[in-house]
Protein backbone atom coordinates (compact mmCIF):
# COMPACT_ATOMS: atom_id res chain seq x y z
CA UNK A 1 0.00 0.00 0.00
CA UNK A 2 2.84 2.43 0.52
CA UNK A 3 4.07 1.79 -3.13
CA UNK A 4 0.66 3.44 -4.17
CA UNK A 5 0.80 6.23 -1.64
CA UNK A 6 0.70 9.44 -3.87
CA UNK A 7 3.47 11.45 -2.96
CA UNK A 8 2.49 15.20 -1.77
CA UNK A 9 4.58 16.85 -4.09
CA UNK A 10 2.69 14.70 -6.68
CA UNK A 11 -0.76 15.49 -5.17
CA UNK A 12 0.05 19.38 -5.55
CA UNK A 13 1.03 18.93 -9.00
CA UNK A 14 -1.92 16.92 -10.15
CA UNK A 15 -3.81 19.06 -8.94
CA UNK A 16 -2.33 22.13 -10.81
CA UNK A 17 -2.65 19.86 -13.76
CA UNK A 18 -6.70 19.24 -13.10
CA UNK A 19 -6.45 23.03 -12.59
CA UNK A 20 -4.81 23.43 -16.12
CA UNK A 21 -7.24 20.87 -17.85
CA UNK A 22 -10.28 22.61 -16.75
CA UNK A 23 -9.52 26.51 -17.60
CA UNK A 24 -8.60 25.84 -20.50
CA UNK A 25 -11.17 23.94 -21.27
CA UNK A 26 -13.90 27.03 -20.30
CA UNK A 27 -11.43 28.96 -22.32
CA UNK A 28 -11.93 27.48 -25.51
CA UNK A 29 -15.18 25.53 -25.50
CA UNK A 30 -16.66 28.71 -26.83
CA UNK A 31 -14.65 28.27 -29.57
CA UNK A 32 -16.76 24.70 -31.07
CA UNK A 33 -20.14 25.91 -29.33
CA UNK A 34 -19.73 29.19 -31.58
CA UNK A 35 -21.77 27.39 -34.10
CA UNK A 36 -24.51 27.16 -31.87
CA UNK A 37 -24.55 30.79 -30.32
CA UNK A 38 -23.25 32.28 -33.69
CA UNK A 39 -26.45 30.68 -35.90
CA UNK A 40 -28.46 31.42 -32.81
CA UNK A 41 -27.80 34.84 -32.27
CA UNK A 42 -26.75 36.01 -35.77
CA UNK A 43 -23.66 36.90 -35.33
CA UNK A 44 -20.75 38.10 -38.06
CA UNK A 45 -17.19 36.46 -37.73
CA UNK A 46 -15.86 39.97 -36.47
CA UNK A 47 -18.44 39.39 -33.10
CA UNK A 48 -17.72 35.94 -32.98
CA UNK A 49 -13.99 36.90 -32.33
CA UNK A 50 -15.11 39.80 -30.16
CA UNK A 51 -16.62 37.07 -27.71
CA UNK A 52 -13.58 34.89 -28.55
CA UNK A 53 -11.12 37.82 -27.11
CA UNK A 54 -13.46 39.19 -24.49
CA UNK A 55 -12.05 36.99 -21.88
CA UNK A 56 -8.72 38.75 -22.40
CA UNK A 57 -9.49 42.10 -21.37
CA UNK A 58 -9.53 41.76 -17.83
CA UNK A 59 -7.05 38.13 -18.08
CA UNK A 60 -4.65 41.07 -19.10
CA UNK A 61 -5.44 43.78 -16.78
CA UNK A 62 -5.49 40.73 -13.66
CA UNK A 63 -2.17 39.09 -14.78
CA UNK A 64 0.34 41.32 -12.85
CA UNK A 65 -2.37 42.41 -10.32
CA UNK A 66 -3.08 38.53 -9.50
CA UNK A 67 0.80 37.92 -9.69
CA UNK A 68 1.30 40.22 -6.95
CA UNK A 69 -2.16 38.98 -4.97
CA UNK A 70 -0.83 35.31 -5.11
CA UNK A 71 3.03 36.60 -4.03
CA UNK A 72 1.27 38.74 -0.88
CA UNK A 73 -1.18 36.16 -0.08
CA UNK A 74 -0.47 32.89 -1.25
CA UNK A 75 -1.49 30.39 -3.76
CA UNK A 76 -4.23 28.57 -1.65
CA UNK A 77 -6.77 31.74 -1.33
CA UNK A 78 -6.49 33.18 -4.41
CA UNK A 79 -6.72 30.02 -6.41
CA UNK A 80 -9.93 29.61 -4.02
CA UNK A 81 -11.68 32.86 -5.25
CA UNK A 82 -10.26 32.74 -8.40
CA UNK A 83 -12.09 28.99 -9.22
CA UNK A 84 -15.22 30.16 -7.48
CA UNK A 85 -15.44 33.38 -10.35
CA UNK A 86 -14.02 31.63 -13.20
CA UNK A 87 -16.82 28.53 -12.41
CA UNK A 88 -19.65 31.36 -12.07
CA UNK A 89 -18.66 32.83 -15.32
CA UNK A 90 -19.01 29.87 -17.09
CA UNK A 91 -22.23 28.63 -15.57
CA UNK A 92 -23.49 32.18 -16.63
CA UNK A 93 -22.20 31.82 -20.11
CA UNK A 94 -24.58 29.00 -20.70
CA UNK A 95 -27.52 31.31 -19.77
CA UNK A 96 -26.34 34.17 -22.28
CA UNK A 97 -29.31 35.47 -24.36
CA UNK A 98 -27.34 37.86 -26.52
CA UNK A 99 -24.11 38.74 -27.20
CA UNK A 100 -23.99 41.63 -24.75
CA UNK A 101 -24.36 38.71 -22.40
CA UNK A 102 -21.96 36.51 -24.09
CA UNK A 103 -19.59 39.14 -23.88
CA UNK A 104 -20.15 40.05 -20.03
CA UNK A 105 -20.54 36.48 -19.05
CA UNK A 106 -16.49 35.78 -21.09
CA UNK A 107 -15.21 38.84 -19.49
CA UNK A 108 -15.95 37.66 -16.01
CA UNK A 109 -14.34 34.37 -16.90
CA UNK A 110 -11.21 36.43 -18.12
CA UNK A 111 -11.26 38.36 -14.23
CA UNK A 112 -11.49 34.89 -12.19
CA UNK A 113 -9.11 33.34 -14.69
CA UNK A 114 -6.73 36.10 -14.27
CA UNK A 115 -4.62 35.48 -11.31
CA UNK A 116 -4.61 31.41 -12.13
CA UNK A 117 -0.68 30.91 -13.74
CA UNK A 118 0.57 33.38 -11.94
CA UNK A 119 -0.29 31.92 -8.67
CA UNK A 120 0.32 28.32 -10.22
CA UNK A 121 3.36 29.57 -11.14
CA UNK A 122 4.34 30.43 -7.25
CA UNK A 123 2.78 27.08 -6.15
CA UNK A 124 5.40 25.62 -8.28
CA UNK A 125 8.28 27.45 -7.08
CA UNK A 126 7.58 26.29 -3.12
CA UNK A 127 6.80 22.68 -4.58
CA UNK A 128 8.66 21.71 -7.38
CA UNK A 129 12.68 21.20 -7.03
CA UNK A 130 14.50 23.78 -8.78
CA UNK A 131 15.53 20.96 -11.53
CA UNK A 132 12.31 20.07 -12.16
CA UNK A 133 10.46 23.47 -12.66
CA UNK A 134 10.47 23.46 -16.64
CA UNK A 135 8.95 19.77 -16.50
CA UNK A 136 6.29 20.95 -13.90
CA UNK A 137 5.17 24.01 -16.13
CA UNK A 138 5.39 21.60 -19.68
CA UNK A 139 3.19 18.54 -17.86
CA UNK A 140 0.41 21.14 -16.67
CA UNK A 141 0.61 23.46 -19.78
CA UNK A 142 0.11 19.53 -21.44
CA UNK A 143 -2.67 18.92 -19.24
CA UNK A 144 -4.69 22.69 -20.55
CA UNK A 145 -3.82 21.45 -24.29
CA UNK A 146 -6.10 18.21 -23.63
CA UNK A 147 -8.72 20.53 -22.21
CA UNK A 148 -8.12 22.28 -26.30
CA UNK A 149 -8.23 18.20 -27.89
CA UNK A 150 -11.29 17.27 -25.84
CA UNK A 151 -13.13 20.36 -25.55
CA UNK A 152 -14.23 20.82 -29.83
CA UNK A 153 -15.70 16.49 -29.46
CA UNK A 154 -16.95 16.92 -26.30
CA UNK A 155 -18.39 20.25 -26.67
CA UNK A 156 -19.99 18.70 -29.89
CA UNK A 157 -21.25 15.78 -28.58
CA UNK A 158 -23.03 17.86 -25.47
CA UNK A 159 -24.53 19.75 -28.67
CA UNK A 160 -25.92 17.15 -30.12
CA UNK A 161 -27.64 15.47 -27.48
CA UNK A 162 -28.83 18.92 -25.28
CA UNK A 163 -27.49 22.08 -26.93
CA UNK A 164 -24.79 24.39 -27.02
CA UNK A 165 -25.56 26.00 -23.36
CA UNK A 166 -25.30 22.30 -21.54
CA UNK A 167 -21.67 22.08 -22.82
CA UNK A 168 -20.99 25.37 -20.52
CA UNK A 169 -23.34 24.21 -17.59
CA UNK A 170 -20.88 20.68 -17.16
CA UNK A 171 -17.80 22.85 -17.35
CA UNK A 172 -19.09 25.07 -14.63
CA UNK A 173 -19.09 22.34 -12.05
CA UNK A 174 -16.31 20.84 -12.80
CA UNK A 175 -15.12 24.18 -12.20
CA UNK A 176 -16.75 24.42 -8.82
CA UNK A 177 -15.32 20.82 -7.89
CA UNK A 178 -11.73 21.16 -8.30
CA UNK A 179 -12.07 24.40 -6.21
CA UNK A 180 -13.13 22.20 -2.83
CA UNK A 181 -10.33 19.30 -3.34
CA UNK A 182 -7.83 22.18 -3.73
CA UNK A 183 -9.23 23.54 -0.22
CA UNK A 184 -8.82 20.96 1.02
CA UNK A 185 -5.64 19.55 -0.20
CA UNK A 186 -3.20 22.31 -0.97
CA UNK A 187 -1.15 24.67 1.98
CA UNK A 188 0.88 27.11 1.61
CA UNK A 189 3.88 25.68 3.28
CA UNK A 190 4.76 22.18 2.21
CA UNK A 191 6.26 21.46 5.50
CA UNK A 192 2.48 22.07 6.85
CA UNK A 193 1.13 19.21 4.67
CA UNK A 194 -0.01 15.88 6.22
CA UNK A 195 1.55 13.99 3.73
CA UNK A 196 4.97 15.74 3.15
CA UNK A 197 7.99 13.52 4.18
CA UNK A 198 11.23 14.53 4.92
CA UNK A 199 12.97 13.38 1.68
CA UNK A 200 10.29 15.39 0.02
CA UNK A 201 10.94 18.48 1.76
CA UNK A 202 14.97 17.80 1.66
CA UNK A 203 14.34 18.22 -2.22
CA UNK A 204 12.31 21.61 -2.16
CA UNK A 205 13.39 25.24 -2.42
CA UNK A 206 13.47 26.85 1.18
CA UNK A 207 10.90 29.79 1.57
CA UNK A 208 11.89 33.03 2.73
CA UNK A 209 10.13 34.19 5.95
CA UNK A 210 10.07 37.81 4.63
CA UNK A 211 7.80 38.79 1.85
CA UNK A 212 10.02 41.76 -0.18
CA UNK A 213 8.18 44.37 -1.32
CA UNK A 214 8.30 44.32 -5.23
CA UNK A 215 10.83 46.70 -6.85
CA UNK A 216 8.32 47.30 -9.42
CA UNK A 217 10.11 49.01 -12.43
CA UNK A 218 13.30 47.32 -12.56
CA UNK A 219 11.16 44.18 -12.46
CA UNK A 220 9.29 45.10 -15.01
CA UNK A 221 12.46 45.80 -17.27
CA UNK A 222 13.83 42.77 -16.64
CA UNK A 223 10.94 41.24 -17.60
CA UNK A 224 10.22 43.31 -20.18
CA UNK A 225 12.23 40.94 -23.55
CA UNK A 226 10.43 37.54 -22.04
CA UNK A 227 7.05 39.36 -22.29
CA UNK A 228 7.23 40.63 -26.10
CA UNK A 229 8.92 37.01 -26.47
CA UNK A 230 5.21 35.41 -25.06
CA UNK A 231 3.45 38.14 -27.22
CA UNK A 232 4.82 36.52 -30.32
CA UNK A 233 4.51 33.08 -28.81
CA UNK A 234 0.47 33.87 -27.60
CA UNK A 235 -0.77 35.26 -30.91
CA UNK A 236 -0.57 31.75 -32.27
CA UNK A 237 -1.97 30.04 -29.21
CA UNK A 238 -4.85 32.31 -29.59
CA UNK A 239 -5.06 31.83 -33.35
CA UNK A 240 -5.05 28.34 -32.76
CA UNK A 241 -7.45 28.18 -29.88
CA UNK A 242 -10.34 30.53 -31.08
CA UNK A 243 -10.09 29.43 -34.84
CA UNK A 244 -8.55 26.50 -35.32
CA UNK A 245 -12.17 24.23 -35.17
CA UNK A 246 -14.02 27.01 -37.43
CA UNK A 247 -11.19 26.96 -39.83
CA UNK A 248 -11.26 22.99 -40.85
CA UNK A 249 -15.40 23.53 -40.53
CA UNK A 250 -15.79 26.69 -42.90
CA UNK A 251 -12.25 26.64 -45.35
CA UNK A 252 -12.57 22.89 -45.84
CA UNK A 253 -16.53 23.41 -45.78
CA UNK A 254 -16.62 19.87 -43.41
CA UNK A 255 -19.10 18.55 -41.63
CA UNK A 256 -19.09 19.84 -37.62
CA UNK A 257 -18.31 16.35 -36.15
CA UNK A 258 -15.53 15.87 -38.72
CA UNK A 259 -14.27 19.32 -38.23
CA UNK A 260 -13.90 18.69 -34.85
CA UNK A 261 -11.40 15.59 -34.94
CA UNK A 262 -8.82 17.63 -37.37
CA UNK A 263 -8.80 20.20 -34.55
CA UNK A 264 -8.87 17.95 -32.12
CA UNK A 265 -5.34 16.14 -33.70
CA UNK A 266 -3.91 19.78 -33.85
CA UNK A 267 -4.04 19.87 -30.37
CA UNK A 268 -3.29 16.23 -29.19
CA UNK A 269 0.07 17.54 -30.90
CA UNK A 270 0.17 20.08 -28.75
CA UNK A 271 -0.04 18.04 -25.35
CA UNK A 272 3.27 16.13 -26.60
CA UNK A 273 5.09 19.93 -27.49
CA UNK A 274 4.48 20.44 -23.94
CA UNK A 275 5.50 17.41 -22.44
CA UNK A 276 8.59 16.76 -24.50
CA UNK A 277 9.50 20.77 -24.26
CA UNK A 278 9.33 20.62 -20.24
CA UNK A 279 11.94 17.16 -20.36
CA UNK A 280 14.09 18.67 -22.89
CA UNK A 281 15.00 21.64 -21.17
CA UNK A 282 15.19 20.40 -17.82
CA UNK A 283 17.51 17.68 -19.55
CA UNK A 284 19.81 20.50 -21.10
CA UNK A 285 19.88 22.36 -17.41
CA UNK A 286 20.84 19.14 -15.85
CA UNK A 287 23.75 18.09 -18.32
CA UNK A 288 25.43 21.64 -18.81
CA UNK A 289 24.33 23.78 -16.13
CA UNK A 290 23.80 26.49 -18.16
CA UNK A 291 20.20 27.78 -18.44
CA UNK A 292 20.48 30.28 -21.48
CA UNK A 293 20.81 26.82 -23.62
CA UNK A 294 18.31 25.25 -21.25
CA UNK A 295 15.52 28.22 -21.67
CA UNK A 296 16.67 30.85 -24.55
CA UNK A 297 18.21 28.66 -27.29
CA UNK A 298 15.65 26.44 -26.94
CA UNK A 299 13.15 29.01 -27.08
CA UNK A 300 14.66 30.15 -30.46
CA UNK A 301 15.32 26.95 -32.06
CA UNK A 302 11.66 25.61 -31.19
CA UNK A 303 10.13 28.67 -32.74
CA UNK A 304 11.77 28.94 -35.76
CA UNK A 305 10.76 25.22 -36.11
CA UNK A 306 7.36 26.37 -35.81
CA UNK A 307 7.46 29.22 -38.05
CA UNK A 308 8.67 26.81 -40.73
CA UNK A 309 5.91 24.16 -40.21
CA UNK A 310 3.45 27.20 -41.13
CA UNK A 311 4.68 27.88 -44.28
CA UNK A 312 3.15 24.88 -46.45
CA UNK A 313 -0.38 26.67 -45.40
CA UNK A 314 0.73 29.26 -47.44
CA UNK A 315 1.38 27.46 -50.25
CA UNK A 316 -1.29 24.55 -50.72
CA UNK A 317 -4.76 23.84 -50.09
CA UNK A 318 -4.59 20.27 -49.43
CA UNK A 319 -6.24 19.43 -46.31
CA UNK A 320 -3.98 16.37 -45.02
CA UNK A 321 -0.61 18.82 -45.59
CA UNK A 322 -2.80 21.65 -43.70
CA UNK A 323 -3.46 19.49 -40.77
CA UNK A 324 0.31 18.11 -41.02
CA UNK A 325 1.48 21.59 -40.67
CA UNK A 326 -0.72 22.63 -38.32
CA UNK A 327 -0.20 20.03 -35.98
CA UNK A 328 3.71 20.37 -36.33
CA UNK A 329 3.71 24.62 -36.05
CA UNK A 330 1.29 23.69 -32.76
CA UNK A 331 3.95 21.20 -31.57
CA UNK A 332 7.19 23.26 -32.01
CA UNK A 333 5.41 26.38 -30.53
CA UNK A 334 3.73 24.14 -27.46
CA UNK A 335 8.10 23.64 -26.68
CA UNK A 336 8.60 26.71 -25.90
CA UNK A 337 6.30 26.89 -22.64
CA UNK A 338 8.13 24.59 -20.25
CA UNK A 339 11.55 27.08 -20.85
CA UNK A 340 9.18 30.08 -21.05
CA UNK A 341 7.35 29.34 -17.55
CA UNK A 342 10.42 28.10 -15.91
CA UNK A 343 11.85 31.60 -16.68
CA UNK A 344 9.90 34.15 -13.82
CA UNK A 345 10.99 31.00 -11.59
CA UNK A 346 14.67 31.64 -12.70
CA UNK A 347 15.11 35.35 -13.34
CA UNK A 348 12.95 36.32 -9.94
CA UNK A 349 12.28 33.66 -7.27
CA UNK A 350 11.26 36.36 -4.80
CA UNK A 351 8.45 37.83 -7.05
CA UNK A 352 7.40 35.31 -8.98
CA UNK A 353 3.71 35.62 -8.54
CA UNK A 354 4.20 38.63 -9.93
CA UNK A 355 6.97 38.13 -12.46
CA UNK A 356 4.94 35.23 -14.34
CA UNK A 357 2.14 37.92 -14.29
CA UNK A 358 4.60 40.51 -16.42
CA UNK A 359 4.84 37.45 -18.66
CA UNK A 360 1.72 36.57 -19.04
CA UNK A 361 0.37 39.96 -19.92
CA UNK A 362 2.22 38.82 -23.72
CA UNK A 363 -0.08 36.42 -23.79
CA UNK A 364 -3.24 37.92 -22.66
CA UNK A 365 -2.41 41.10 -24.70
CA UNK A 366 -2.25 38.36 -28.04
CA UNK A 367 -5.11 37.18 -26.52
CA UNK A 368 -7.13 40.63 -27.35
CA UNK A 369 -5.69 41.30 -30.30
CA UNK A 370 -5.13 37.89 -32.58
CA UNK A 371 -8.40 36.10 -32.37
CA UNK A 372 -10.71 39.67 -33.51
CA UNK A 373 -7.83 40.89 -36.08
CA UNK A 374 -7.96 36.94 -37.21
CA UNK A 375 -11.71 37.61 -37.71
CA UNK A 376 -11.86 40.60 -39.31
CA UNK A 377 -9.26 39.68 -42.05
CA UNK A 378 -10.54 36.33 -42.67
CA UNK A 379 -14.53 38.92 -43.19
CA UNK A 380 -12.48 41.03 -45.34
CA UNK A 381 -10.98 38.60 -47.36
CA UNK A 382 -12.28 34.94 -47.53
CA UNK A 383 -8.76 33.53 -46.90
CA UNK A 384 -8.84 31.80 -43.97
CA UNK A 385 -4.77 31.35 -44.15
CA UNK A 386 -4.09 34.59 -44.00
CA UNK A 387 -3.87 34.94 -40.40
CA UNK A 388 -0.58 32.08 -39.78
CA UNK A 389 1.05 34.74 -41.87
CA UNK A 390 1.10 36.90 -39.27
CA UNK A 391 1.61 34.52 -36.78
CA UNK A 392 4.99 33.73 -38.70
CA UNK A 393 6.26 37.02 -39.04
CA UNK A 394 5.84 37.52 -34.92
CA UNK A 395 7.43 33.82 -34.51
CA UNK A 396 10.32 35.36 -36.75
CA UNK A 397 10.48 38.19 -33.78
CA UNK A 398 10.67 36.07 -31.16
CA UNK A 399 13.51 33.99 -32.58
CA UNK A 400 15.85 37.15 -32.54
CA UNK A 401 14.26 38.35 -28.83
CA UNK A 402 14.90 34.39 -27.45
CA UNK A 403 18.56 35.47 -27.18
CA UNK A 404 18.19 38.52 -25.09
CA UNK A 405 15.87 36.51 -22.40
CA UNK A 406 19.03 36.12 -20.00
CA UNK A 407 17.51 33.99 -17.71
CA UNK A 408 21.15 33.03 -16.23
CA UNK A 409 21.02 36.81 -14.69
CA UNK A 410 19.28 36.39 -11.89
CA UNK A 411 17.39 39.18 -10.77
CA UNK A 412 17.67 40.78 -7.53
CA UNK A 413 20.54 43.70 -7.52
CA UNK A 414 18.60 45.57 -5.18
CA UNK A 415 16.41 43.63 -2.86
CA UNK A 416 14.44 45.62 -0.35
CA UNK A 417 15.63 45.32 3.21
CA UNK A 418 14.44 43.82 6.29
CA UNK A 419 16.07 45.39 9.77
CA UNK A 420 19.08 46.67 7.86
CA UNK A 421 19.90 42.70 5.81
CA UNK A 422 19.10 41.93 2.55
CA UNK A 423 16.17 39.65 2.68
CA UNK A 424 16.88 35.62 2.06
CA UNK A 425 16.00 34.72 -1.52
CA UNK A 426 15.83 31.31 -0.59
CA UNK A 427 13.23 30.23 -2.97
């Protein structure tokens, strides 16, 4: 029986997985049930993408606001409020009756799932063993791209049977589920768990007893390069995530069920980018020691490997090369999260609630701006490939802004004080 005792270090990290699985999943079944509310409601692709992006408005605005709320008061409570909004919102997107209530209903999801990563993210860094940390972010960023592969067949199959608002209604308590367990399971101090044992804990970061007050502009410049690197890297996640199941549904003109399994395979390729990107670099770290290869060059190499995967959608309308390409541009970009998470953890262990909130802003900023500009060109112009140019050219960006990430400079040249001694940055 002790051989199947879950370890607590495990427990926390499935559970940050489940956590992964299921926002992701309210993220993006809007995406597949858009066939339902869009026929329903009448709306043009242009609105469509407006509800598609609404959730990023105030995901943005709570990124480096929730970062700092999970850094002053811990990962427990806010992931506790934070599932209890994000679980409402979705519940109260399956009672929309218009799009001004699509929109309100998305936009409360995008202010519960705000603060999510970023606290994740600090979970992780009094949890996970400093050697691990790029694994830990690529297994639960693999767990959020199975929420992307099972949300378009199971949102579908939900449709089918009930409607598109059902699909939402499940997802809501699921929502409200994983937020008891994690009440219940999850403290703040891993020495405070019931089931933490002393090899466990002889493996973890210490924790410093002093919470420094965050030094918030040279933070933010140090952060600044990994940011516009996760801007490039989140306007194809969101090109992929709001558009990807419309695109093999309306270019390829297939039926909805079918539509839904090319997607699908687009991201099941993501879940193994994830996984494989987390080992890789944690791999690198262990054998040289030296995390610019582990994080940066791997960064770079894995995006220019995704920019070139793209290009045969420029070029061909086949739709077995499209999904070939699709699912290997998906799979080269999903590498890059394990380094790019692992990052905050390695530039700023002190703040890095609040650093993996400057990150994430990238991301929720792409979030606004890819899915409605997506829309609008694809209105304008019928060409539904259009849009992975773009996504290409940014890719191309980050490639050149990988090498400035510096994440063997740790930051911390002027850390607050505590009665007159620099505080410990144990973590």
């Amino acid at each position: 029986m002790k051989r199947l005792r879950l370890r607590a270090t495990s427990i926390v990290l499935l559970m940050l997985c489940l956590m992964y699985f299921i926002t992701y999943l309210d993220r993006v079944n809007v995406s597949t049930a858009a066939s339902g509310f869009g026929t329903e409601f009448g709306l043009s692709k242009t609105q469509i993408g407006l509800v598609f992006s609404a959730f990023a408005y105030p995901y943005l605005v709570f990124q480096i606001i929730g970062g700092w709320v999970s850094d002053k008061f811990g990962a427990r409570r806010t992931l506790i409020w934070c599932g209890l909004l994000w679980g409402l919102a979705t519940l109260l997107t399956g009672m929309a009756g218009s799009l001004i209530a699509l929109l309100l209903a998305r936009l409360l999801l995008g202010l519960g799932e705000g603060a999510t990563f970023p606290a994740a993210s600090m979970a992780m860094a009094r949890w996970v063993a400093k050697e691990k940390r790029a694994f830990a972010q690529g297994i639960t960023h693999a767990f959020s791209r199975i929420g992307n592969a099972v949300a378009p067949a199971a949102v579908v199959m939900v449709m089918a049977a009930y409607g598109w608002r059902q699909s939402f209604f499940i997802c809501g308590i699921f929502s409200l589920v994983w937020v008891l367990v994690w009440a219940l399971v999850f403290t703040e101090d891993p020495a405070a768990h019931a089931r933490i044992t002393a090899a466990e804990l002889a493996q973890l970061p210490k924790i410093a007893k002093n919470k420094p007050q965050v030094p918030w502009r040279a933070l933010f410049k140090r952060m600044l390069p990994v940011t516009i690197v996760y801007f490039c890297y989140g306007w194809t996640l969101w090109l992929f995530l709001s558009w990807i199941p419309q695109y093999f549904l309306y270019s390829y003109h297939l039926a909805i069920q079918t539509s839904v399994l090319f997607a699908s395979s687009v991201f099941l390729a993501g879940v193994a980018g994830d996984t494989l990107g987390g080992i890789i670099s944690d791999r690198i770290f262990k054998a040289t020691g030296n995390l610019k290869r582990a994080r940066s060059y791997m960064v770079a190499i894995c995006m220019l490997l995704s920019l070139l995967s793209l290009v045969p959608l420029m070029l061909t309308r086949d739709l077995t090369i499209s999904t070939l390409a699709l699912s290997a541009g998906f799979f080269f970009a999903e590498m890059t999260i394990g380094p790019m998470w692992a990052l905050p953890m390695d530039i700023a262990p002190e703040y890095v609630g609040t650093a993996s909130g400057m990150m994430n802003t990238g991301s929720a900023l792409a979030a606004i701006l890819s899915p409605v500009l997506s829309g609008y060109l694809i209105d304008k112009t019928g060409n539904w490939a259009l849009p992975f140019l773009i996504s290409m050219l940014l890719m191309a960006l980050g490639v050149v802004l990988a090498f400035r990430l510096k994440p063997d400079k740790k930051f911390g040249a002027a850390l607050p004080m505590v009665s007159g001694a620099p505080i410990d940055a144990g973590i």
